[in-house]
PDB file of N, CA and C in Angstrom:
ATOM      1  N   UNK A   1     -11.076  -5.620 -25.240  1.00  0.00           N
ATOM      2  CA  UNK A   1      -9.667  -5.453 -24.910  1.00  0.00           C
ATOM      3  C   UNK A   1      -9.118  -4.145 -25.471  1.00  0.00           C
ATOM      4  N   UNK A   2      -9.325  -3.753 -26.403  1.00  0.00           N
ATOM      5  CA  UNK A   2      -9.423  -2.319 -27.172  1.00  0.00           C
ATOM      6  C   UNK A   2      -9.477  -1.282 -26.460  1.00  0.00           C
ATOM      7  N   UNK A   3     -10.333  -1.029 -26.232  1.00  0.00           N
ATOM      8  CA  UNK A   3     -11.097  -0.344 -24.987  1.00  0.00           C
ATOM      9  C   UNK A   3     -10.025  -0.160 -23.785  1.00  0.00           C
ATOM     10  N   UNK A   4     -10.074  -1.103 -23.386  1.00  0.00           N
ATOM     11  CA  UNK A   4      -8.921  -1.593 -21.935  1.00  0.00           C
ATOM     12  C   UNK A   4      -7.422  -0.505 -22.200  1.00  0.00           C
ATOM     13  N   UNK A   5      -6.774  -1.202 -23.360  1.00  0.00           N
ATOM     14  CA  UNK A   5      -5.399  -0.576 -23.664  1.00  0.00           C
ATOM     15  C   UNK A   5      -5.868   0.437 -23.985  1.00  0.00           C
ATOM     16  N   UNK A   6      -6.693   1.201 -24.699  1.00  0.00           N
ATOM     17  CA  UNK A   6      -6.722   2.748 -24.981  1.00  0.00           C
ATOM     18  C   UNK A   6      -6.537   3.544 -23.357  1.00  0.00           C
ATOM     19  N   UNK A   7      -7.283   2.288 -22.315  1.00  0.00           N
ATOM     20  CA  UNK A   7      -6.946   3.349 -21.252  1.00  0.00           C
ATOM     21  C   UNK A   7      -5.946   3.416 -20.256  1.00  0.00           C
ATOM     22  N   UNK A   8      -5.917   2.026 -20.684  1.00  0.00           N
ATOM     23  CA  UNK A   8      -4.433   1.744 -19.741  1.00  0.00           C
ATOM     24  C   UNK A   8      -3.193   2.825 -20.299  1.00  0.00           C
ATOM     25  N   UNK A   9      -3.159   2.844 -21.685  1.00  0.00           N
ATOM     26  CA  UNK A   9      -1.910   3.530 -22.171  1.00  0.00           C
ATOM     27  C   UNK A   9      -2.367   5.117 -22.802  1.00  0.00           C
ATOM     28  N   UNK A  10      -3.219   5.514 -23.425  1.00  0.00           N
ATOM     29  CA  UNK A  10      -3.415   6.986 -23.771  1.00  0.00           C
ATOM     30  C   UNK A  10      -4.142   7.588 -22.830  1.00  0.00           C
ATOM     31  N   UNK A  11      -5.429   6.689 -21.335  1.00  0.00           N
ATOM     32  CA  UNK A  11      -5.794   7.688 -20.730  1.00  0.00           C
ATOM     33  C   UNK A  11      -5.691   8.100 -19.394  1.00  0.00           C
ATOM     34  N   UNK A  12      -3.955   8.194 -19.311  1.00  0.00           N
ATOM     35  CA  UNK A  12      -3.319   8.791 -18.293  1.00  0.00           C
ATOM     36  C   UNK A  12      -2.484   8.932 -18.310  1.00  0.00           C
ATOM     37  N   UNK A  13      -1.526   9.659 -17.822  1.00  0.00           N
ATOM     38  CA  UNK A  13      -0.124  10.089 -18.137  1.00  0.00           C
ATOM     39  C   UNK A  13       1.012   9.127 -17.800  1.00  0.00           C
ATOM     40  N   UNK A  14       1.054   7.998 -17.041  1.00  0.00           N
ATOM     41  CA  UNK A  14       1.288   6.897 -16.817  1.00  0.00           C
ATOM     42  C   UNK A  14       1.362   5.697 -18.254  1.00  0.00           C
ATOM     43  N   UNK A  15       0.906   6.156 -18.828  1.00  0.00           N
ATOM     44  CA  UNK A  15       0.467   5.015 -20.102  1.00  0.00           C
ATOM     45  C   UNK A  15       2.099   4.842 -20.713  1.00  0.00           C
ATOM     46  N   UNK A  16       2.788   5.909 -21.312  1.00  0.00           N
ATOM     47  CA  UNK A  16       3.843   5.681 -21.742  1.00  0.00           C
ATOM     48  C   UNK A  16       4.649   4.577 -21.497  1.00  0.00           C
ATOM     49  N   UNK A  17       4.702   4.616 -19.872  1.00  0.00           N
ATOM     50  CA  UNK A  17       5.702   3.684 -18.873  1.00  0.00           C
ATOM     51  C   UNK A  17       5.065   2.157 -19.035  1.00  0.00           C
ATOM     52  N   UNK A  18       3.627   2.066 -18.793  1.00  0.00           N
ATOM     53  CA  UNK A  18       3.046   1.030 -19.601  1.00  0.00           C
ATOM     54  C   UNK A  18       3.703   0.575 -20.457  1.00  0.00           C
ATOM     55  N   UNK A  19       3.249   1.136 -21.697  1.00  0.00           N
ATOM     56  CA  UNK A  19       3.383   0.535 -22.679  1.00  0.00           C
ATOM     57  C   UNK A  19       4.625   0.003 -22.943  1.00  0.00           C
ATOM     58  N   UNK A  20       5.867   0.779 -22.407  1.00  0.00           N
ATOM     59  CA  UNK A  20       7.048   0.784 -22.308  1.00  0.00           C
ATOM     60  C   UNK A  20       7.269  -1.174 -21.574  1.00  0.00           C
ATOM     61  N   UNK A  21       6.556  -0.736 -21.015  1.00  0.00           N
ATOM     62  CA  UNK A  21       6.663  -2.209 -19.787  1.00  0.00           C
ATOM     63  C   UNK A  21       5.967  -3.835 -20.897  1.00  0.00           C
ATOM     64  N   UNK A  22       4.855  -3.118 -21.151  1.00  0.00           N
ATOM     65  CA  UNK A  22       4.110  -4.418 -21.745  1.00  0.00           C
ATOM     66  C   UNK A  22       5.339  -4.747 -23.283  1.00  0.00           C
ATOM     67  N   UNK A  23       6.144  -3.625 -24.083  1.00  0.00           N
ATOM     68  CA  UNK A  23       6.726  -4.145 -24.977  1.00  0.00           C
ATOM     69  C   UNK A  23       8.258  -4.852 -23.922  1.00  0.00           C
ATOM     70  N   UNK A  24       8.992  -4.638 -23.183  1.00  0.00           N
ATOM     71  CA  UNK A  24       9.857  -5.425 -23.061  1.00  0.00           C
ATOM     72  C   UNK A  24       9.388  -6.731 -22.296  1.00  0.00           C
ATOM     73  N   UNK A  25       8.537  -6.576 -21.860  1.00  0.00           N
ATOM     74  CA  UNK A  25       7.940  -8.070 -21.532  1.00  0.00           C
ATOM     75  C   UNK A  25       7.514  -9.213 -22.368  1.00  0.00           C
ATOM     76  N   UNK A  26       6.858  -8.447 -23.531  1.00  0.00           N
ATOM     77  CA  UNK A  26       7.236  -8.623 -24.670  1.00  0.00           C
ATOM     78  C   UNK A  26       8.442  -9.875 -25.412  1.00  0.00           C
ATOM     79  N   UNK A  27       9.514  -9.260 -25.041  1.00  0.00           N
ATOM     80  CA  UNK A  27      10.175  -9.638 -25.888  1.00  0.00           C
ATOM     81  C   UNK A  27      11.510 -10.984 -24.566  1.00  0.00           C
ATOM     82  N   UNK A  28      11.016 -10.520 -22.897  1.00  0.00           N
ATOM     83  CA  UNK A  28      11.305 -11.256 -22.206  1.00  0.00           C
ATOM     84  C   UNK A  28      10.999 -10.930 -20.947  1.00  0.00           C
ATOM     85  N   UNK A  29      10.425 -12.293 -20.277  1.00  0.00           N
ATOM     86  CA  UNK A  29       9.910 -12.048 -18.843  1.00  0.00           C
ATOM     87  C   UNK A  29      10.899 -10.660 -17.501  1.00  0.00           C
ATOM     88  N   UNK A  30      10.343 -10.490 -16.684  1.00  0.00           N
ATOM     89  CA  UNK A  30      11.501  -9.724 -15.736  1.00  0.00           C
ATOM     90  C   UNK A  30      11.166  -9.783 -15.017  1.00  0.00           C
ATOM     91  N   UNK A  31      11.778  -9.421 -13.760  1.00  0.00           N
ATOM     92  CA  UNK A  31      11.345  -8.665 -12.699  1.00  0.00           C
ATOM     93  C   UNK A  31      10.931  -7.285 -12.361  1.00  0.00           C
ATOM     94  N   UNK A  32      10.541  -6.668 -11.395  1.00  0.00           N
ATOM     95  CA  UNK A  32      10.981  -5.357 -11.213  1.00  0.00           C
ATOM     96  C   UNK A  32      12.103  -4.527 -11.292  1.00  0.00           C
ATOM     97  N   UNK A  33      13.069  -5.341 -10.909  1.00  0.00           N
ATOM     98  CA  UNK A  33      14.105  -4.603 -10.699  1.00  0.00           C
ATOM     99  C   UNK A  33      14.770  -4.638 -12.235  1.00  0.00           C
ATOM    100  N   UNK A  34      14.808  -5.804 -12.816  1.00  0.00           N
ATOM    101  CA  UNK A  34      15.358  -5.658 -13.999  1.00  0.00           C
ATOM    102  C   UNK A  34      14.316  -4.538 -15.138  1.00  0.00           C
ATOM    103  N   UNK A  35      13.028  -4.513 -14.775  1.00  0.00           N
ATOM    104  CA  UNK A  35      12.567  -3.342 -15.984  1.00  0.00           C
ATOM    105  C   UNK A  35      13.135  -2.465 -15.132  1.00  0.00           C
ATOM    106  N   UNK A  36      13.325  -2.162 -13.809  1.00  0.00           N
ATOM    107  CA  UNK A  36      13.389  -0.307 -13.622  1.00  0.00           C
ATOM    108  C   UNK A  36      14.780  -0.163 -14.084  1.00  0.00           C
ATOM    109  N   UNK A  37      15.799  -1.004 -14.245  1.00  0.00           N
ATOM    110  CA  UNK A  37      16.979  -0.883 -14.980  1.00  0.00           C
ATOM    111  C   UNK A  37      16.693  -0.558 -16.480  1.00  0.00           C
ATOM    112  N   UNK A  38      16.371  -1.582 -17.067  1.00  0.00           N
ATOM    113  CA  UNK A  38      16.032  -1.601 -18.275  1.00  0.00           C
ATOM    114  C   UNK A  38      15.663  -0.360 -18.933  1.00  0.00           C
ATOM    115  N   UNK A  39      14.697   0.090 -18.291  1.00  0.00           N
ATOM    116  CA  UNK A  39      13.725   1.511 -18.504  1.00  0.00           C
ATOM    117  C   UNK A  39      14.151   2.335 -18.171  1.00  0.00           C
ATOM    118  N   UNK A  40      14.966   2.449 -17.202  1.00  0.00           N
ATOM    119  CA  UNK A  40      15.393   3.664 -16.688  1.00  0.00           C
ATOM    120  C   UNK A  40      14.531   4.136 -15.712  1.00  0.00           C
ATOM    121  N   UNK A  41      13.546   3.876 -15.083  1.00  0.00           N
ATOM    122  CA  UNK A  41      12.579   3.922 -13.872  1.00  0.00           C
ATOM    123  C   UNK A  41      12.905   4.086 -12.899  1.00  0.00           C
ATOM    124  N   UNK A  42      12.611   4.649 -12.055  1.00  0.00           N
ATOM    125  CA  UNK A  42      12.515   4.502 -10.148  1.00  0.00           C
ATOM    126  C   UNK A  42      11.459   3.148 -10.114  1.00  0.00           C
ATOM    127  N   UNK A  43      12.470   2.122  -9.422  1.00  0.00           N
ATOM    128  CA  UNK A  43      11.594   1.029  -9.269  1.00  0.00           C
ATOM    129  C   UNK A  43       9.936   1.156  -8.605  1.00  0.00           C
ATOM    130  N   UNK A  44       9.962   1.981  -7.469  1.00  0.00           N
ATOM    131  CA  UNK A  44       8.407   2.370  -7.144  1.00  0.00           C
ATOM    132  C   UNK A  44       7.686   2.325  -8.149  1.00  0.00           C
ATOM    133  N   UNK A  45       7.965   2.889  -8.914  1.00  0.00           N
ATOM    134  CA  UNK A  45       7.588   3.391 -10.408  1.00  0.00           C
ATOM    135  C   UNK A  45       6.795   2.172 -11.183  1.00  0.00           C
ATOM    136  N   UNK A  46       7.793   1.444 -11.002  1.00  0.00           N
ATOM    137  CA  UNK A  46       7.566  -0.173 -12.069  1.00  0.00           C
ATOM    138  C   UNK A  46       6.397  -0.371 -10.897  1.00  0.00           C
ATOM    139  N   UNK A  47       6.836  -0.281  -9.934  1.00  0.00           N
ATOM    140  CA  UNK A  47       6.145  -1.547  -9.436  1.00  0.00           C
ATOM    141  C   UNK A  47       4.945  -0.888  -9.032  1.00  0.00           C
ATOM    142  N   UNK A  48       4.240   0.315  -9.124  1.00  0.00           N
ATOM    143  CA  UNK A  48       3.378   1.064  -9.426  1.00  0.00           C
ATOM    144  C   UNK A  48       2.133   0.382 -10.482  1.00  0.00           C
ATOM    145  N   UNK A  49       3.229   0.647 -11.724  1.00  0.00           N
ATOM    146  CA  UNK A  49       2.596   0.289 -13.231  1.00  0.00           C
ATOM    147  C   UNK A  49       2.660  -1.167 -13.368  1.00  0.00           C
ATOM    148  N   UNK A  50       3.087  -1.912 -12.574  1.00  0.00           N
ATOM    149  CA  UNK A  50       3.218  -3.302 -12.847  1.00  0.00           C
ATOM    150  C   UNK A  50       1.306  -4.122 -11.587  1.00  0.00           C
ATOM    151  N   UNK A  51       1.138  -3.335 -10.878  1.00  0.00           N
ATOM    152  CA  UNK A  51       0.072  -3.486 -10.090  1.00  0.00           C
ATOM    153  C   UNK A  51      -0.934  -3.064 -10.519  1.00  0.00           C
ATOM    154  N   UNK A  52      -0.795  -1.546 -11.696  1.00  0.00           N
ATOM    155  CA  UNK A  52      -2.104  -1.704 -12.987  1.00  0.00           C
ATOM    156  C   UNK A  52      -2.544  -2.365 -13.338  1.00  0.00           C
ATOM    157  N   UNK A  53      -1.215  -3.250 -13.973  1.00  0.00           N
ATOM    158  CA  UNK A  53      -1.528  -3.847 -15.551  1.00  0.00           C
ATOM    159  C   UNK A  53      -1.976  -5.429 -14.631  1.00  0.00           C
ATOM    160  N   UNK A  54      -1.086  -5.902 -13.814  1.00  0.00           N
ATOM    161  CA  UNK A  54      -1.812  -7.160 -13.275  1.00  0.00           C
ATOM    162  C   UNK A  54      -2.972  -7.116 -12.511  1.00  0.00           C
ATOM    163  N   UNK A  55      -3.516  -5.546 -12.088  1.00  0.00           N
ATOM    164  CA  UNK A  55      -4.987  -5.547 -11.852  1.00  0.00           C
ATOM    165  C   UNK A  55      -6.066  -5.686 -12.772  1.00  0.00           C
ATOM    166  N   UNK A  56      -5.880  -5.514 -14.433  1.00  0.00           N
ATOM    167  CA  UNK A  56      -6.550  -5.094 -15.123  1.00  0.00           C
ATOM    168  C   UNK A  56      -6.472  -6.421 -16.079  1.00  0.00           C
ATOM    169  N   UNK A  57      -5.706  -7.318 -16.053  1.00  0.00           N
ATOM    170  CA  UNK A  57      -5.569  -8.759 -16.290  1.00  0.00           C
ATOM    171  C   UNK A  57      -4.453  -8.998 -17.830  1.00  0.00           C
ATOM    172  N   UNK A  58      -3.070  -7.819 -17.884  1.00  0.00           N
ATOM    173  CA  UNK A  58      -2.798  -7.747 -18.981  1.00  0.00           C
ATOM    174  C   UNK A  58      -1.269  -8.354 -18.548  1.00  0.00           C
ATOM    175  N   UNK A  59      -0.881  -8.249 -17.513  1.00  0.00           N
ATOM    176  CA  UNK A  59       0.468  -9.437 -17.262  1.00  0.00           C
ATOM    177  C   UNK A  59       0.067 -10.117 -15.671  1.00  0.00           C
ATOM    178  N   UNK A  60       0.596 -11.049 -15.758  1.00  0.00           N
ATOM    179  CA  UNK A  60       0.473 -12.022 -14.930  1.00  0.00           C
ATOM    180  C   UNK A  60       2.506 -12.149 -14.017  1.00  0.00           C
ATOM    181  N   UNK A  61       2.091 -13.049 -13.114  1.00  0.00           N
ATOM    182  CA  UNK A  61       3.643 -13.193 -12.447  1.00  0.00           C
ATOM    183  C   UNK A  61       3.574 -14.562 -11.512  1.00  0.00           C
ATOM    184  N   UNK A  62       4.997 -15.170 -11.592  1.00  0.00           N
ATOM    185  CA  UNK A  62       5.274 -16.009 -11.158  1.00  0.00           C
ATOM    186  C   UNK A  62       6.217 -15.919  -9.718  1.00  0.00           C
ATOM    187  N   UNK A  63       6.429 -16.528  -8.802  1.00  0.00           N
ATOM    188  CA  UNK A  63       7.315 -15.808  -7.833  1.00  0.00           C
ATOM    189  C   UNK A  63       6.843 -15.339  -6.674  1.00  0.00           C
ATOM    190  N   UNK A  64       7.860 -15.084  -5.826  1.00  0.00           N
ATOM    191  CA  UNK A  64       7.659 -14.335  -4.545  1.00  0.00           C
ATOM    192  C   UNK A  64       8.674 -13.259  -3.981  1.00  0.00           C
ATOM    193  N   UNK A  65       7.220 -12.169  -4.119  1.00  0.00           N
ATOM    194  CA  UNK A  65       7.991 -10.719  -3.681  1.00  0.00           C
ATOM    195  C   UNK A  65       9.167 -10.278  -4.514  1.00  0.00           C
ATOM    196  N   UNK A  66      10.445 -10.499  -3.709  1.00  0.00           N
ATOM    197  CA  UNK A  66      11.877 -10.094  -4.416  1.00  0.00           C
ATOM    198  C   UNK A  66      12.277 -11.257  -5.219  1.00  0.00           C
ATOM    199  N   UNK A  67      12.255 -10.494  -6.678  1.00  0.00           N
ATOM    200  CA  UNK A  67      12.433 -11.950  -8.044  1.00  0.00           C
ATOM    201  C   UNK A  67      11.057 -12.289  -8.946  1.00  0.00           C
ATOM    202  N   UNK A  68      10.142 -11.840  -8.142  1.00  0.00           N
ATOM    203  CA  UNK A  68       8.951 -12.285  -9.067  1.00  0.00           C
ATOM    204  C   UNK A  68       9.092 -12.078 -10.468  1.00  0.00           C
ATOM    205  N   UNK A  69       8.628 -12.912 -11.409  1.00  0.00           N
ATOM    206  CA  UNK A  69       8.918 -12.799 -12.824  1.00  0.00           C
ATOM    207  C   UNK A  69       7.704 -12.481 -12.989  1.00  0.00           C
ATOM    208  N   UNK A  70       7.708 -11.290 -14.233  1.00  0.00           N
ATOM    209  CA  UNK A  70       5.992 -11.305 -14.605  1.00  0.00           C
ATOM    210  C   UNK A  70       6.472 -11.495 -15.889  1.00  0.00           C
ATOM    211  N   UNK A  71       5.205 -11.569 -16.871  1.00  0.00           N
ATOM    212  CA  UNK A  71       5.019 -12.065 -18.560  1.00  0.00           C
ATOM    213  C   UNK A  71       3.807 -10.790 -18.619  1.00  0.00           C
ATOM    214  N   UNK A  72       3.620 -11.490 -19.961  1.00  0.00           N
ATOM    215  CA  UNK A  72       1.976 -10.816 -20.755  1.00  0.00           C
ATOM    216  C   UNK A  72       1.028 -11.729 -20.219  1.00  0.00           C
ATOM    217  N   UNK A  73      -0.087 -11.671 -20.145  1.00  0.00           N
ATOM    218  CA  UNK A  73      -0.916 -12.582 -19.521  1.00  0.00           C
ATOM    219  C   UNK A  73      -1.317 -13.086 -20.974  1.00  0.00           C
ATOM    220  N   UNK A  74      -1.872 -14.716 -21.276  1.00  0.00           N
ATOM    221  CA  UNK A  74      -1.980 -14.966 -22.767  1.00  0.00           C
ATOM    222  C   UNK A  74      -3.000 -13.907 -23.528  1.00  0.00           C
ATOM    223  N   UNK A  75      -3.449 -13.991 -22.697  1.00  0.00           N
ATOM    224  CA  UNK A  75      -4.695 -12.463 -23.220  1.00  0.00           C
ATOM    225  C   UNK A  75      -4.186 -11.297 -24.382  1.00  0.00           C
ATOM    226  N   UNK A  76      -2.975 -10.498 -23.046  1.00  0.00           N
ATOM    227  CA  UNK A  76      -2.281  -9.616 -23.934  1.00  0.00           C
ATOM    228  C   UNK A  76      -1.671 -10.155 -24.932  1.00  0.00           C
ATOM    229  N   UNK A  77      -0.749 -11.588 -25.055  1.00  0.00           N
ATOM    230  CA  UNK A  77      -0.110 -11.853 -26.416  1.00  0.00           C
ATOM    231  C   UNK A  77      -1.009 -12.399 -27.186  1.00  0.00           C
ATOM    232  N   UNK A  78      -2.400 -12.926 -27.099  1.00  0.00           N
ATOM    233  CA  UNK A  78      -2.842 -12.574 -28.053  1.00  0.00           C
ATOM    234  C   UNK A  78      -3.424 -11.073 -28.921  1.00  0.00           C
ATOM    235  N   UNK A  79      -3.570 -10.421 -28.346  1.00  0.00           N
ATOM    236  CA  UNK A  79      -4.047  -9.235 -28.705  1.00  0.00           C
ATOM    237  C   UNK A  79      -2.907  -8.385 -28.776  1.00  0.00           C
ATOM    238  N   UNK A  80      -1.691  -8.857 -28.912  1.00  0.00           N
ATOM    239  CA  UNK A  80      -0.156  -7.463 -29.245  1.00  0.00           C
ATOM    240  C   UNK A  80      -0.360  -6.897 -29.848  1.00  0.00           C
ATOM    241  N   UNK A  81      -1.301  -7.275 -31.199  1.00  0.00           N
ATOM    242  CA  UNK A  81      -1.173  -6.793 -32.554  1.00  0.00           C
ATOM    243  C   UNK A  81      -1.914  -5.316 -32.209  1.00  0.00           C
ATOM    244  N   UNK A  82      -2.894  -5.589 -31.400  1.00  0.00           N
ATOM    245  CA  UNK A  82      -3.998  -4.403 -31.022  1.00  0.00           C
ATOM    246  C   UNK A  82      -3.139  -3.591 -30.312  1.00  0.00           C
ATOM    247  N   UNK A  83      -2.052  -3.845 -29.147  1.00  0.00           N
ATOM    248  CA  UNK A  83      -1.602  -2.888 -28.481  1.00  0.00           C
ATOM    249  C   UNK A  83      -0.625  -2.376 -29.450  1.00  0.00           C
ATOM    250  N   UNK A  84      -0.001  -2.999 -30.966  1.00  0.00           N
ATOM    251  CA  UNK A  84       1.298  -2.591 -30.971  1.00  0.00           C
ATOM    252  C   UNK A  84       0.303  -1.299 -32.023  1.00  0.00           C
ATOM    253  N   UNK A  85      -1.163  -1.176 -32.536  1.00  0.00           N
ATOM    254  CA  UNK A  85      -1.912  -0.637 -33.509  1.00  0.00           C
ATOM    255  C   UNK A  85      -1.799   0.956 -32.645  1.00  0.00           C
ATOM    256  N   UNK A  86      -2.307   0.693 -31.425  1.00  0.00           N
ATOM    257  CA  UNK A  86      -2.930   1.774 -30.327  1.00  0.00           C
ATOM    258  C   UNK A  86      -1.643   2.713 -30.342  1.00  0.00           C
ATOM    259  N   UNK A  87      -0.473   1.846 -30.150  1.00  0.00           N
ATOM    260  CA  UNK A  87       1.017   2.569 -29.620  1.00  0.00           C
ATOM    261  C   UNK A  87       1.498   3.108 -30.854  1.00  0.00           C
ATOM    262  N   UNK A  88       1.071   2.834 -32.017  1.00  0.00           N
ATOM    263  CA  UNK A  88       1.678   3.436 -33.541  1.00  0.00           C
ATOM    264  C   UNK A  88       0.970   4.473 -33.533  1.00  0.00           C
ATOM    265  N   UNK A  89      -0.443   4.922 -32.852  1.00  0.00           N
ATOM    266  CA  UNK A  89      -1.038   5.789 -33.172  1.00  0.00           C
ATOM    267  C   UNK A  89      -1.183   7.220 -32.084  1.00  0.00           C
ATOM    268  N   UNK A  90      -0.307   6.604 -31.070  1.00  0.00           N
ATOM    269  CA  UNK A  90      -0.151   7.889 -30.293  1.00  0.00           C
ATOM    270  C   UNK A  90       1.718   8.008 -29.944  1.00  0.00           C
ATOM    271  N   UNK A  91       2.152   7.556 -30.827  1.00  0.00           N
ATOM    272  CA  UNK A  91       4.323   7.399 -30.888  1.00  0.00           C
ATOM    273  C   UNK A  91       3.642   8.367 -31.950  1.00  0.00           C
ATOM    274  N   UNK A  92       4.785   9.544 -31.584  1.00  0.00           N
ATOM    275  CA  UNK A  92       5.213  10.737 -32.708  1.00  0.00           C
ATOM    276  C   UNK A  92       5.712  10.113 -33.651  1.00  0.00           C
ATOM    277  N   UNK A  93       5.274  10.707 -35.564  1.00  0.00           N
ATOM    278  CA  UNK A  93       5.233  10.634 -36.441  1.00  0.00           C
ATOM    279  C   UNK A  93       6.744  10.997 -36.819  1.00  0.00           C
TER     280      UNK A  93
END
């Protein structure tokens, strides 16, 4: 899983918005539309990075189309601790 988030979030320029995504999910389910608010995003955008991360098995979603709620998949909340390690180490000092 290590491995995974190093590339999901440091190896591409995209990762930021990631990571950005996996912490407010974090802290509560959304939609699209509510992270591209949230974030400040062009929804394309989200829903771009939101078709990563549920390709790669790190949030999951409930729903259809307009409204879908996504989460962390249990995977990612178990392993936060690892993403929140990865994100301390590439967030400016």
């Amino acid at each position: 899983m290590r491995k995974l988030l190093w590339w999901l979030i440091a190896g591409s320029t995209g990762g930021p918005n990631r990571a950005k995504i996996i912490m407010t999910l974090h802290e509560r389910p959304s939609n699209a539309h509510q992270l591209s608010e949230k974030l400040e995003l062009n929804y394309k955008t989200v829903r771009h990075h939101l078709k990563v991360l549920g390709e790669n098995n790190i949030i999951t979603s409930t729903g259809k189309k307009y409204g879908e709620l996504y989460f962390l998949a249990d995977r990612m909340e178990a392993e936060y601790e690892t993403f929140k390690d990865i994100w301390a180490e590439l967030s400016p000092k």
